[in-house]
Protein backbone atom coordinates (compact mmCIF):
# COMPACT_ATOMS: atom_id res chain seq x y z
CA UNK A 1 149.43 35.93 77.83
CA UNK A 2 149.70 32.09 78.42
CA UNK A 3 151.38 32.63 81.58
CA UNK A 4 148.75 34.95 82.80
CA UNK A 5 145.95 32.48 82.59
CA UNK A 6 146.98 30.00 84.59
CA UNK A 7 145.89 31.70 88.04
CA UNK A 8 142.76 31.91 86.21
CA UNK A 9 142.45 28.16 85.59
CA UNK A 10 144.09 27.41 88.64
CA UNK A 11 141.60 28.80 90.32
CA UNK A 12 139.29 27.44 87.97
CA UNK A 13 139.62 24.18 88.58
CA UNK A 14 139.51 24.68 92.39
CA UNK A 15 136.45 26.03 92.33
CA UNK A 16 134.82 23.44 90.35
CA UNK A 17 136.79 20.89 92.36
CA UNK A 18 135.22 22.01 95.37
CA UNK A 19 132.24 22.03 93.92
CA UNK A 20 132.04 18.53 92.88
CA UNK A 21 133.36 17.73 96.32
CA UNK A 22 130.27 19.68 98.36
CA UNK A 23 127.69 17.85 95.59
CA UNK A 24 129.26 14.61 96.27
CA UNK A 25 129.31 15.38 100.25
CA UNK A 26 125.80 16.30 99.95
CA UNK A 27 124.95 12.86 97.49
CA UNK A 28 126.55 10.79 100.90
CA UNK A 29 124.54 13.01 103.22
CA UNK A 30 121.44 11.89 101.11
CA UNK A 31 122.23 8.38 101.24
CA UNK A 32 122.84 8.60 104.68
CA UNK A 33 119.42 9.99 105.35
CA UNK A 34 117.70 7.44 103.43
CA UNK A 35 119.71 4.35 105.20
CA UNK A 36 118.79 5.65 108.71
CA UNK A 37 115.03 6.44 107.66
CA UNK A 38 114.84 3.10 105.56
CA UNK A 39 114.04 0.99 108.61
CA UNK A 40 110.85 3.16 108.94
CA UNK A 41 110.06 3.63 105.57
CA UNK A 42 106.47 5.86 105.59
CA UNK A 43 105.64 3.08 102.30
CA UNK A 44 104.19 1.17 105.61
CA UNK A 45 101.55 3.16 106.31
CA UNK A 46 100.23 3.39 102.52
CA UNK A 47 100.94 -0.10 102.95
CA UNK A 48 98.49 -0.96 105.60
CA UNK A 49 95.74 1.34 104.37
CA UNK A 50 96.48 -1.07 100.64
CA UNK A 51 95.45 -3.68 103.19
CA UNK A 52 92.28 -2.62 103.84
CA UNK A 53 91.21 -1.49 100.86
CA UNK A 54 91.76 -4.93 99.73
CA UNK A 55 89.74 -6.75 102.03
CA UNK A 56 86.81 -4.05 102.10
CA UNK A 57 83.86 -4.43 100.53
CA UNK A 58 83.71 -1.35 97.97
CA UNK A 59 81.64 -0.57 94.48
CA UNK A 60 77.84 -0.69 92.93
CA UNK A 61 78.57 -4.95 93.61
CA UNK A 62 79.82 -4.32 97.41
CA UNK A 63 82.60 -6.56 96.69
CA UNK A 64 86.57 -6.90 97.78
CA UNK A 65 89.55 -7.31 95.70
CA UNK A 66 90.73 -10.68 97.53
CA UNK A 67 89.60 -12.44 94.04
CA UNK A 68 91.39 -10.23 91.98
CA UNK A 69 93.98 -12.17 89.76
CA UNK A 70 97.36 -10.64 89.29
CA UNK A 71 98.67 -13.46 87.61
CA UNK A 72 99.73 -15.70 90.10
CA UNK A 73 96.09 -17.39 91.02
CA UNK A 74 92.48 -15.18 92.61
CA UNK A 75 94.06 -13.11 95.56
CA UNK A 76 97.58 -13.84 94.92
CA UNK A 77 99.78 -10.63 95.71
CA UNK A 78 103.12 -12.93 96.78
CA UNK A 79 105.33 -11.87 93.99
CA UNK A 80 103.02 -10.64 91.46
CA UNK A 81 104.31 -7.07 91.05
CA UNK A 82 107.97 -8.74 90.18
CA UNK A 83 106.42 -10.37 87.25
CA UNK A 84 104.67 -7.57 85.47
CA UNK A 85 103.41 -5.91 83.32
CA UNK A 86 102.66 -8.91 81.26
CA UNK A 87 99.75 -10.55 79.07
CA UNK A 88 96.76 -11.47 80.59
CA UNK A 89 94.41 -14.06 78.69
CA UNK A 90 91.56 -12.72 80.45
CA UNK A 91 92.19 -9.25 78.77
CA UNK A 92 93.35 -10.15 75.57
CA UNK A 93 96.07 -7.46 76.59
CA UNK A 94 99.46 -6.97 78.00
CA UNK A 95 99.03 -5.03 81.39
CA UNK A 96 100.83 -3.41 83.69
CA UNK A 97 99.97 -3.20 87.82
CA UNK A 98 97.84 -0.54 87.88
CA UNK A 99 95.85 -1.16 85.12
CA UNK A 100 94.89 -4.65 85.83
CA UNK A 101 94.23 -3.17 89.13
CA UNK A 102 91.37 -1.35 86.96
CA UNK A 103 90.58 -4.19 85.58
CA UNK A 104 89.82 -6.03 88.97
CA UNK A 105 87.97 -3.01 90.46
CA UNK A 106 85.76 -2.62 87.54
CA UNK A 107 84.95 -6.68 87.17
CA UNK A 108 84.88 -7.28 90.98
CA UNK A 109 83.63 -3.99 92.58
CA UNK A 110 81.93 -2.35 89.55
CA UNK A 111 84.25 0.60 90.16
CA UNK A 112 84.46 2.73 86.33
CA UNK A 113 87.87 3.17 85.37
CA UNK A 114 87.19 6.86 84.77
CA UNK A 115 87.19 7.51 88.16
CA UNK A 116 91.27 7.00 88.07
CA UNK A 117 91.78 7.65 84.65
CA UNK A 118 90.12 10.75 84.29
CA UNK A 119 91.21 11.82 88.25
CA UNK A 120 94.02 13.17 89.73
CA UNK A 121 96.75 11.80 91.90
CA UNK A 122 96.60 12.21 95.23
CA UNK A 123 93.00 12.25 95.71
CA UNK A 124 89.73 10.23 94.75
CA UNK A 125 90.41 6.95 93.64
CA UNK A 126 93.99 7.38 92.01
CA UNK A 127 94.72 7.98 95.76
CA UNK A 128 92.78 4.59 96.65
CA UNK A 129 95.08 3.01 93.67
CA UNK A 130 98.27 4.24 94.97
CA UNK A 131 97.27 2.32 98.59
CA UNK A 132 96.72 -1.08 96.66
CA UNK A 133 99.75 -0.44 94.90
CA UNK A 134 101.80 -0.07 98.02
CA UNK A 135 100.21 -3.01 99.15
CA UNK A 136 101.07 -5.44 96.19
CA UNK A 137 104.54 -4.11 95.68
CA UNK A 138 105.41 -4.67 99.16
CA UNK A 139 104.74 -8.52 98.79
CA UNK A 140 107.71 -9.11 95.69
CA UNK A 141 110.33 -7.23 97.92
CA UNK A 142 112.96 -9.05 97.78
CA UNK A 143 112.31 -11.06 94.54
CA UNK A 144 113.71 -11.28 91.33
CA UNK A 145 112.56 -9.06 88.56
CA UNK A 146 110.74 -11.69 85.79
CA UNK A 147 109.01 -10.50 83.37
CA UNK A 148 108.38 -13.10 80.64
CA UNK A 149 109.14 -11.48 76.74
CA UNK A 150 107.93 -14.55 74.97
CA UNK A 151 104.68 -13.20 74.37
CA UNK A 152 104.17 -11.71 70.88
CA UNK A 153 102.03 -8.40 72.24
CA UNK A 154 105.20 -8.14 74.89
CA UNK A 155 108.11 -7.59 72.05
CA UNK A 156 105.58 -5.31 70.52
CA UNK A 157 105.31 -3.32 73.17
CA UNK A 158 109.19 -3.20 74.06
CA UNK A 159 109.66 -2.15 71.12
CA UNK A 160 106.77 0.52 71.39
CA UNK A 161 108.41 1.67 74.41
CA UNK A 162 112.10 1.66 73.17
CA UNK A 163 110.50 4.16 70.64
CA UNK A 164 109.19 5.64 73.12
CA UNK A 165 112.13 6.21 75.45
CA UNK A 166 114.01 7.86 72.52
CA UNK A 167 111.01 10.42 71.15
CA UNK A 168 111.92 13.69 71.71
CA UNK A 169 109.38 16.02 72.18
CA UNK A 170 108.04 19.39 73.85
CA UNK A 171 109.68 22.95 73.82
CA UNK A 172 112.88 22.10 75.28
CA UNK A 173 113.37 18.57 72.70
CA UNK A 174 113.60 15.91 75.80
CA UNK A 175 113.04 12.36 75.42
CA UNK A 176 113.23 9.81 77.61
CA UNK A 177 116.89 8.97 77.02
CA UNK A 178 117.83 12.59 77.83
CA UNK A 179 118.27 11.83 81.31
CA UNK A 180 118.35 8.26 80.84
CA UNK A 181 120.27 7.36 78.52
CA UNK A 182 123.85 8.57 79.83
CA UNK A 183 125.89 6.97 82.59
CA UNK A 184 126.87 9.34 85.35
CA UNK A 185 124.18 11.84 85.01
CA UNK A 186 122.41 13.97 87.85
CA UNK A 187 119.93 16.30 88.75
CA UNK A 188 119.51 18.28 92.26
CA UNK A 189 122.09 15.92 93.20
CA UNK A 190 119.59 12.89 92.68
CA UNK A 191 121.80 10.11 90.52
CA UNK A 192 120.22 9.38 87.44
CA UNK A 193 119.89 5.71 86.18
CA UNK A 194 120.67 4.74 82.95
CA UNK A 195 117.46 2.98 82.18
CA UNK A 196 119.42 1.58 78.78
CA UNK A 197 121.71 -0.78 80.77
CA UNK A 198 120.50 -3.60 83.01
CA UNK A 199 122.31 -2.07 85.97
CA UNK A 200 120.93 1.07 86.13
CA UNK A 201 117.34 -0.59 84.44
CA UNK A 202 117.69 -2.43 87.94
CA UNK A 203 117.90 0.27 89.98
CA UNK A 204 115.21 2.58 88.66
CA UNK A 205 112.88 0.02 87.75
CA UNK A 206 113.80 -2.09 91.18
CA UNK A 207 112.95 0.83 93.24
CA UNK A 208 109.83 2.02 91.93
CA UNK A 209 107.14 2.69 93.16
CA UNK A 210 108.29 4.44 96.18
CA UNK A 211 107.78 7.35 99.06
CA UNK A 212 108.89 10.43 98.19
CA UNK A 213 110.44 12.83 100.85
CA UNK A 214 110.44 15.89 99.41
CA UNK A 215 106.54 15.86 99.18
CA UNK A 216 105.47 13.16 101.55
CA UNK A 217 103.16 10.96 98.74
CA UNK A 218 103.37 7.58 97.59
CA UNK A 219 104.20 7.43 93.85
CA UNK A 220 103.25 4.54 91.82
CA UNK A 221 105.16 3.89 88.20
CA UNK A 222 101.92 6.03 86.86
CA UNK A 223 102.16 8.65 88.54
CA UNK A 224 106.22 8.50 87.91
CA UNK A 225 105.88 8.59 84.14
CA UNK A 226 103.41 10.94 84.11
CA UNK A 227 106.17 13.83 86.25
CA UNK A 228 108.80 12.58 83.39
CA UNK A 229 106.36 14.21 80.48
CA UNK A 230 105.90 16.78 82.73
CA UNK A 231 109.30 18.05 83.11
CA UNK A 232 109.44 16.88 79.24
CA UNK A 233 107.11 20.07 78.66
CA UNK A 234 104.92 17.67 76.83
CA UNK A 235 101.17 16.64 76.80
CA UNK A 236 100.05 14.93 79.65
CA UNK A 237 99.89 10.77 78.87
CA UNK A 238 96.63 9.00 79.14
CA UNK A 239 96.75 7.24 83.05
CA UNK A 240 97.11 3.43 82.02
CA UNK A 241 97.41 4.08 78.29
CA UNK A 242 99.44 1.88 75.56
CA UNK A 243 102.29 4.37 75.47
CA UNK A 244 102.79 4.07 79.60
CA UNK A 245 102.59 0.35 80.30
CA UNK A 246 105.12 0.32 76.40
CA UNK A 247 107.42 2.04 78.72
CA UNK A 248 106.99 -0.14 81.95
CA UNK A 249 107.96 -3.31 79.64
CA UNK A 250 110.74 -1.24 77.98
CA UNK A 251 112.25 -0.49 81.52
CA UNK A 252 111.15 -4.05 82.82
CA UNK A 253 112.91 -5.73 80.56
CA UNK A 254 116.12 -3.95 80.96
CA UNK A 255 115.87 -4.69 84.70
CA UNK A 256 114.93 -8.67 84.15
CA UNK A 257 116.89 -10.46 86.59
CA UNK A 258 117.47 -7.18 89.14
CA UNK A 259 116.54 -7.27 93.00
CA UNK A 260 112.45 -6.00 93.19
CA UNK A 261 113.31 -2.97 96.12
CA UNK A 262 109.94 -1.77 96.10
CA UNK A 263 108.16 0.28 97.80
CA UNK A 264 111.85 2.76 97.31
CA UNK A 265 112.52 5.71 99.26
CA UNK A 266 113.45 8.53 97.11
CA UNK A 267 114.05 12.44 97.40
């Protein structure tokens, strides 16, 4: 009987041999694709529209967002992005880029919050956001991830977010950490980070937001965390919400000291 099996796991172990060798060949041919299409990454063109929106007058108060304060100083976008989410005096609040982005549209412009929080991506003005987005991001390519932890509401929310990251939840018992928490891991032959260590913290968080191929949209870290509960199976969170930016300064933190390779290019 022993004898007998060993075609069978001879044959075996070719077949999944040359199956991890066609998912690896088709990981290179991936990687390939996004080197040669990096030079022209579509990120541009959400980019420029950003621009725009910046500089145009817009709102009930006919106003642009060249005064808005990102941390660095009114109209400031050089390196912002690499240094949040963190605590704004203003606020009272630890924020993250998109919602201080609110905050700026509703103080400068008069734009309500609702309008993104309560809208959907890809249209209306969660579609404006993810242009400004693309905008700021673009100017702390490059940089150093720096996200200062000193601040009391900061540690909270890491640990809010570590919580977070580990909560499993939904029909099928994900968290976070499911596909995040594991070197090595993949799905449809996309490489998973492991969020827990700072190298793979660095590449997730590094790289997002980013253009995504498969469906031709600009994803901001929102819109990101929002597809993770998704495929969770779980309840939809709250655009902007505690639990969200908790999660930003989770992965943030993790990444502190990692190359900022925003606006990414992913599948």
């Amino acid at each position: 009987m022993r004898n007998a099996l060993k075609p069978i796991a001879i044959v075996a172990a070719l077949v999944m041999s040359h199956g991890t060798a066609v998912a690896q060949s088709t990981a290179d041919d991936i990687a390939k694709y996004r080197e040669m299409i990096a030079d022209g990454n579509p990120s541009e063109l959400f980019e420029m529209e950003g621009e725009e929106l910046w500089k145009t007058p817009r709102g009930p108060m006919k106003a642009t967002l060249e005064k808005c304060d990102l941390g660095m100083g009114p109209g400031v976008v050089k390196g912002a992005s690499a240094r949040m989410p963190r605590f704004f005096k203003d606020t009272g609040r630890v924020q993250d880029l998109e919602s201080r982005l609110l905050t700026c549209m509703q103080t400068l412009q008069g734009i309500d919050p609702k309008l993104v929080i309560d809208g959907k991506f890809n249209s209306g003005e969660r579609k404006t956001m993810a242009a400004l987005v693309a905008y700021v991001v673009t100017h702390s390519k490059g940089d150093k991830v720096r996200v200062d932890m000193t601040n009391p509401q900061m540690k909270e929310l890491y640990a809010l977010g570590e919580r977070a990251f580990y909560y499993r939840t939904g029909p099928m018992d994900f968290s976070c950490a499911t596909c995040h928490g594991e070197d090595g891991k993949r799905i449809r032959l996309q490489d998973l980070p492991n969020l827990t260590k700072h190298e793979g913290a660095a590449a997730g968080w590094g790289s997002w937001p980013a253009y995504r191929v498969s469906n031709s949209q600009f994803w901001t870290m929102q819109h990101r965390l929002n597809d993770c509960f998704r495929q969770q199976r779980t309840a939809e969170p709250i655009y902007a919400s505690d639990v969200t930016i908790a999660l930003s300064v989770y992965m943030a933190a993790k990444a502190n000291g990692g190359e900022v390779m925003t606006p990414g290019l992913k599948r």
